[in-house]
C-alpha atoms as a PDB file:
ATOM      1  CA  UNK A   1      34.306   3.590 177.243  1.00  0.00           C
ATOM      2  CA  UNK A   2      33.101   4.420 173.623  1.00  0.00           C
ATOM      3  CA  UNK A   3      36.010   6.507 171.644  1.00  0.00           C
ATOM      4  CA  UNK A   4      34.527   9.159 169.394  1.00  0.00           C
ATOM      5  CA  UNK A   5      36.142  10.991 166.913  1.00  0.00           C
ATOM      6  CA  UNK A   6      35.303  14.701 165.968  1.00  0.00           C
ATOM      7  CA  UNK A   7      35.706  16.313 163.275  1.00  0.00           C
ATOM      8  CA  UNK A   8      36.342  19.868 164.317  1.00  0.00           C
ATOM      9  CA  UNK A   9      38.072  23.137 163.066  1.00  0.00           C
ATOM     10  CA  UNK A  10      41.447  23.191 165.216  1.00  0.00           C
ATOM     11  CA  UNK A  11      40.798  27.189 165.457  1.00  0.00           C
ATOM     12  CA  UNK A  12      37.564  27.347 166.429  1.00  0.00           C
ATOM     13  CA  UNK A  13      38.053  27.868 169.790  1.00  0.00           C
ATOM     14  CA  UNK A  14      40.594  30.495 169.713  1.00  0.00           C
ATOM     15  CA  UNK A  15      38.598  32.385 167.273  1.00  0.00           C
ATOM     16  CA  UNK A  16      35.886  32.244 169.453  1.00  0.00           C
ATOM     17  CA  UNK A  17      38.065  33.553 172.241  1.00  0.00           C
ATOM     18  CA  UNK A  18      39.369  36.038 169.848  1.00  0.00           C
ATOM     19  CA  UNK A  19      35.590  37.435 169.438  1.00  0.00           C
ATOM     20  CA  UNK A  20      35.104  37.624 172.933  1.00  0.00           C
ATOM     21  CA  UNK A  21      37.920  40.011 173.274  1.00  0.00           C
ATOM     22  CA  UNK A  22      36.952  41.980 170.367  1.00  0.00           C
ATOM     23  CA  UNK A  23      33.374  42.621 172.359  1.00  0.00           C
ATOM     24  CA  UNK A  24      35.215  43.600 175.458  1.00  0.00           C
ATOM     25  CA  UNK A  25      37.706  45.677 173.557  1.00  0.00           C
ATOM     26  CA  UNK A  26      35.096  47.614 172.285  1.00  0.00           C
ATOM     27  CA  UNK A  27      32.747  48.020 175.035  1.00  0.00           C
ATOM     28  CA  UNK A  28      35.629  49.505 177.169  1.00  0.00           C
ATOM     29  CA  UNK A  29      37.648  51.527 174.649  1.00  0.00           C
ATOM     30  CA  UNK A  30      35.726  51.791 171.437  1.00  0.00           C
ATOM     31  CA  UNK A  31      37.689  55.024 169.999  1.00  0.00           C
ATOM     32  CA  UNK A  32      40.967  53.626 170.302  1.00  0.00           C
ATOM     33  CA  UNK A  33      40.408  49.928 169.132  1.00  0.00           C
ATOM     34  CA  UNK A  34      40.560  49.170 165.915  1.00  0.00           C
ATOM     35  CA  UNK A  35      39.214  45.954 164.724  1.00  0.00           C
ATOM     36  CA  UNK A  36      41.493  43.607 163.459  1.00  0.00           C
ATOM     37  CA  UNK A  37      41.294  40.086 163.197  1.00  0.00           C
ATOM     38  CA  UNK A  38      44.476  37.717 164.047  1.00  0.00           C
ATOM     39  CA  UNK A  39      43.306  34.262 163.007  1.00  0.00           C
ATOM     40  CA  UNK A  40      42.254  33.240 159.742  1.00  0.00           C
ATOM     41  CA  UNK A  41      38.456  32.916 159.483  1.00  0.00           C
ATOM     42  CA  UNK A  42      36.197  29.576 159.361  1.00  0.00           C
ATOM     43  CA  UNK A  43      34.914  28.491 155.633  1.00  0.00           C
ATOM     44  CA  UNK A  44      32.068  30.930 154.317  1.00  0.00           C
ATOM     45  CA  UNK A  45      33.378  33.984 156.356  1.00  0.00           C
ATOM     46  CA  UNK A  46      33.784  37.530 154.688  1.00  0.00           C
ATOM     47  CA  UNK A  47      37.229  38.604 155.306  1.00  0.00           C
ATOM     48  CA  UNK A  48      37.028  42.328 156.528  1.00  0.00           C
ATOM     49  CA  UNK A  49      38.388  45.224 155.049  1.00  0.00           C
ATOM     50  CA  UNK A  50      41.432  45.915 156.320  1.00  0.00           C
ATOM     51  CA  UNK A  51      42.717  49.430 157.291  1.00  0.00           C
ATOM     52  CA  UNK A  52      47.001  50.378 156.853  1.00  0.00           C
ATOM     53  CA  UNK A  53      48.426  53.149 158.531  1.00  0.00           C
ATOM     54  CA  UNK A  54      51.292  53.693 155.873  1.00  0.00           C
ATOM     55  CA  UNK A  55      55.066  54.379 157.598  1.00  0.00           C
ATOM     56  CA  UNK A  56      56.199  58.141 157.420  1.00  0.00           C
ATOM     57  CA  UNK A  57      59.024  60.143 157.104  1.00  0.00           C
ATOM     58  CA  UNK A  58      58.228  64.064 158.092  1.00  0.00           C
ATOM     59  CA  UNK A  59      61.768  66.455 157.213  1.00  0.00           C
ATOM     60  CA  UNK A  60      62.079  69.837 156.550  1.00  0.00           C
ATOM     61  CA  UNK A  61      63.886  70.579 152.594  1.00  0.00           C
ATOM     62  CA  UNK A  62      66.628  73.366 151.844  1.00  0.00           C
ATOM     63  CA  UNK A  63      63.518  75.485 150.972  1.00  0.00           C
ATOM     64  CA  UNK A  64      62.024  75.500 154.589  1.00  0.00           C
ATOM     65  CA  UNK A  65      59.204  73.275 153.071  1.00  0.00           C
ATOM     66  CA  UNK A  66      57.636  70.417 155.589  1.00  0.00           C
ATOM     67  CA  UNK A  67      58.175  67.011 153.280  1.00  0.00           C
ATOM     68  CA  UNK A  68      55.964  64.117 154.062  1.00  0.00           C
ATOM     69  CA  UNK A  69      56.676  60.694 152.575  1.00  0.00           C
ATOM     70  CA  UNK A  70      54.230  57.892 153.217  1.00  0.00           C
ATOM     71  CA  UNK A  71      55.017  54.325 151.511  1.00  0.00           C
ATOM     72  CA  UNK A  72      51.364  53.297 149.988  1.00  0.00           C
ATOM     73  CA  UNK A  73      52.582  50.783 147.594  1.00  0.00           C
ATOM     74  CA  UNK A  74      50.320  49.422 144.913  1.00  0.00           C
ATOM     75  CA  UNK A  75      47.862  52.706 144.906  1.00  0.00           C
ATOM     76  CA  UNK A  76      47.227  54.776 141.621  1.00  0.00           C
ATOM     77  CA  UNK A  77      47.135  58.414 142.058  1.00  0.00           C
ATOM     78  CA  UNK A  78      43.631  58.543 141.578  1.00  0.00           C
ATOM     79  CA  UNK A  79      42.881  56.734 144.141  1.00  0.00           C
ATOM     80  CA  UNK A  80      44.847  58.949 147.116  1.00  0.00           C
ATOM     81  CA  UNK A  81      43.022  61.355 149.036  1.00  0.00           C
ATOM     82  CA  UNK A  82      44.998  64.483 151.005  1.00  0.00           C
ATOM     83  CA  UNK A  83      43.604  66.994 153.114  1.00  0.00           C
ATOM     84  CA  UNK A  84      44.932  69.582 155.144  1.00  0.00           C
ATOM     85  CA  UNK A  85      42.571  70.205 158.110  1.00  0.00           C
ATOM     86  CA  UNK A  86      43.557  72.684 160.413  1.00  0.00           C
ATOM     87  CA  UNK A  87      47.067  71.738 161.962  1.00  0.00           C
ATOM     88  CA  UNK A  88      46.104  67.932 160.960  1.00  0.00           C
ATOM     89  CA  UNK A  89      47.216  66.126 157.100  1.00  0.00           C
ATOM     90  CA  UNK A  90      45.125  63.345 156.609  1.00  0.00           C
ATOM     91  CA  UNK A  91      45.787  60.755 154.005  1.00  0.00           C
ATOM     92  CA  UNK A  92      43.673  58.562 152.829  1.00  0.00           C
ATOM     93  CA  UNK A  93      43.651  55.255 150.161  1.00  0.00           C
ATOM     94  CA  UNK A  94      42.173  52.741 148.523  1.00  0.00           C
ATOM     95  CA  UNK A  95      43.704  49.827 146.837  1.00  0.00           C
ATOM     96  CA  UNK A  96      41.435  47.203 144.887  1.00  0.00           C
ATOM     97  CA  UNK A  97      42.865  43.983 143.357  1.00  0.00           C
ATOM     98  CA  UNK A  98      40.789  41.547 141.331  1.00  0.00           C
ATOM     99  CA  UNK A  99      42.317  38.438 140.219  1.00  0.00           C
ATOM    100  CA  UNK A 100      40.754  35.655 138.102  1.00  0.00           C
ATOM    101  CA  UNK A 101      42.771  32.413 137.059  1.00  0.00           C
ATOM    102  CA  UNK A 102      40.627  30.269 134.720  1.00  0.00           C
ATOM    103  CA  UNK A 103      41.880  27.009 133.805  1.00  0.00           C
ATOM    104  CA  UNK A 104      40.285  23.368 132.635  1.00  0.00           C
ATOM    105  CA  UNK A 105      37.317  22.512 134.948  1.00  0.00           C
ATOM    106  CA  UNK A 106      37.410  25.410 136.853  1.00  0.00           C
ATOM    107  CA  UNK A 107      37.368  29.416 137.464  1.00  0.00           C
ATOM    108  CA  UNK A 108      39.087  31.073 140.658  1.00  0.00           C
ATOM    109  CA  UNK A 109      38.361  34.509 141.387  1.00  0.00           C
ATOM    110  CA  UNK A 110      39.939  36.631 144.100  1.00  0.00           C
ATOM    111  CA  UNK A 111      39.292  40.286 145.349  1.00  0.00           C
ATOM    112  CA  UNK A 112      41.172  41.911 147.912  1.00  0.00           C
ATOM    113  CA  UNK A 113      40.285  45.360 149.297  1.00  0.00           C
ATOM    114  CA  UNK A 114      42.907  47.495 151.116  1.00  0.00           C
ATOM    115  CA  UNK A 115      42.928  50.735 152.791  1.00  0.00           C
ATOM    116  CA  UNK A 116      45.480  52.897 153.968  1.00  0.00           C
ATOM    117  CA  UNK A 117      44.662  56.119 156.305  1.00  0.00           C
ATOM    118  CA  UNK A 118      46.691  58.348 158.706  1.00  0.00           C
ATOM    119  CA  UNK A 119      46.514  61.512 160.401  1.00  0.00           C
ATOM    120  CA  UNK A 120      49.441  63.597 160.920  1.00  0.00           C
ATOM    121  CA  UNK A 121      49.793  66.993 162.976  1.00  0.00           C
ATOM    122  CA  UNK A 122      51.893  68.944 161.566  1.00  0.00           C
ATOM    123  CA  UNK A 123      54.857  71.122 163.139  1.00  0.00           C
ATOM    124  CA  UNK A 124      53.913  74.269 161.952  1.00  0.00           C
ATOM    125  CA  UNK A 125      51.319  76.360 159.782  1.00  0.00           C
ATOM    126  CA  UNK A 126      51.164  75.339 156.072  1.00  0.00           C
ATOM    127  CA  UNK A 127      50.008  77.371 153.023  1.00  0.00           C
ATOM    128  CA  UNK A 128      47.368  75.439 152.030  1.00  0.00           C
ATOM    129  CA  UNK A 129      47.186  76.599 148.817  1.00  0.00           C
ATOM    130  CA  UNK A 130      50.616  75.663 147.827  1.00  0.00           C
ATOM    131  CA  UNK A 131      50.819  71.945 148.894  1.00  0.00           C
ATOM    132  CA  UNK A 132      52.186  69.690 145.979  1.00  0.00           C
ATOM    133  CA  UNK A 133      51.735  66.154 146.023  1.00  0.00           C
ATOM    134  CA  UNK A 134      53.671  62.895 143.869  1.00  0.00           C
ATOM    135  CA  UNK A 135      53.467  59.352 144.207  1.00  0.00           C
ATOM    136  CA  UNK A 136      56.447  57.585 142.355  1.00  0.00           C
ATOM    137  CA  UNK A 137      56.974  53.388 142.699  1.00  0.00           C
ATOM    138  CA  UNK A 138      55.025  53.305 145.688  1.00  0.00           C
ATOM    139  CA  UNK A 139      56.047  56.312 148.119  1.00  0.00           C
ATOM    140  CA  UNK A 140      54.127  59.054 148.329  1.00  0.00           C
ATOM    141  CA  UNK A 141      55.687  63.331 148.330  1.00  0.00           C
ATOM    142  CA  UNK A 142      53.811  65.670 149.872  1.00  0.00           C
ATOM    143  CA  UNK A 143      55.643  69.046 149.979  1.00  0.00           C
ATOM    144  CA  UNK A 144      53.777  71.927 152.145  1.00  0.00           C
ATOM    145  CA  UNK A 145      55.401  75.367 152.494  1.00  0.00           C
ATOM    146  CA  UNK A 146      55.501  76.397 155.784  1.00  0.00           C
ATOM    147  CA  UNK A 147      53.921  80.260 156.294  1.00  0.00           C
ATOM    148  CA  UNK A 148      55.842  83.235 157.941  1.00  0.00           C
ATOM    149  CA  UNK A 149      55.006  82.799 161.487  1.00  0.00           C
ATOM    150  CA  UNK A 150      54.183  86.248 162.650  1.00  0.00           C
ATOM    151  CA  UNK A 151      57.049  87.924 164.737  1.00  0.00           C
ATOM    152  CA  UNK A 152      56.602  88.169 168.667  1.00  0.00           C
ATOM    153  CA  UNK A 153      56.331  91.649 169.874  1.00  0.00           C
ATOM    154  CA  UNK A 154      57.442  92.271 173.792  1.00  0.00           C
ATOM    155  CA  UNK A 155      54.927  93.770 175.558  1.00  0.00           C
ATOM    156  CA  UNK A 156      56.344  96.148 178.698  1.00  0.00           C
ATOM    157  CA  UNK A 157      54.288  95.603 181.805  1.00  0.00           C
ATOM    158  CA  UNK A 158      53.629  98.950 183.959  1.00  0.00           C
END
């Protein structure tokens, strides 16, 4: 019996496994998957964009004011997006890095892309106009005043 030696990527195989999950994944529930790769890709491959949902913390202040803080560390303030849809906050982000090393011989350049999106419903009605909004060392304030609900009136059935 001959031996044979190959020369093979060790992760090929589970990568490959990995893609035929992906498919089913989003054949069966293609709203709720989100597509995010596990193992590190073969030699040549575009590495995908990959999407954050930053951690929260949701309080109400002294004021009565609903206080949002979302950790989005790295982003400029320019580059944050907040809308208040509705009942819904959605925050959105984009954080680009480009690093380039050049040395003797040679030149290495890196990019990484990051994005960071969630959607939050809120507890109650917010004044829209009003909403304020600070990103210090990587956390991110909002602070939405809450409106007057409107009071309940008993209605007396005859």
């Amino acid at each position: 019996m001959a031996w044979r030696r190959y020369f093979r990527d060790p992760w090929e195989d589970l990568r490959r496994m990995e893609e035929w999950m992906d498919r089913m994944f989003r054949e069966t529930w293609m709203p709720y998957y989100m597509e995010r790769k596990a193992l590190p890709g073969g030699a040549g491959e575009e590495e995908p964009v990959l999407t954050v949902s930053p951690s929260i913390d949701i309080k109400e202040d002294e004021k009565g004011n609903i206080v949002v803080n979302a950790d989005i560390p790295g982003v400029e303030k320019g580059d944050i997006s907040i809308s208040v849809k509705g009942d819904m906050l959605e925050i959105s982000a984009e954080k680009k890095e480009e690093k380039e090393e050049e040395e003797a011989g040679y030149i290495r350049r890196e990019r990484r892309y990051r994005k960071f999106y969630r959607s939050i419903p809120l507890p109650a009605e917010v004044d829209r106009d009003n909403v304020e909004a600070e990103v210090k060392d990587g956390v991110l304030t909002i602070s939405m005043p809450r409106l007057k609900e409107a009071e309940v009136k008993k209605i007396e059935v005859k």
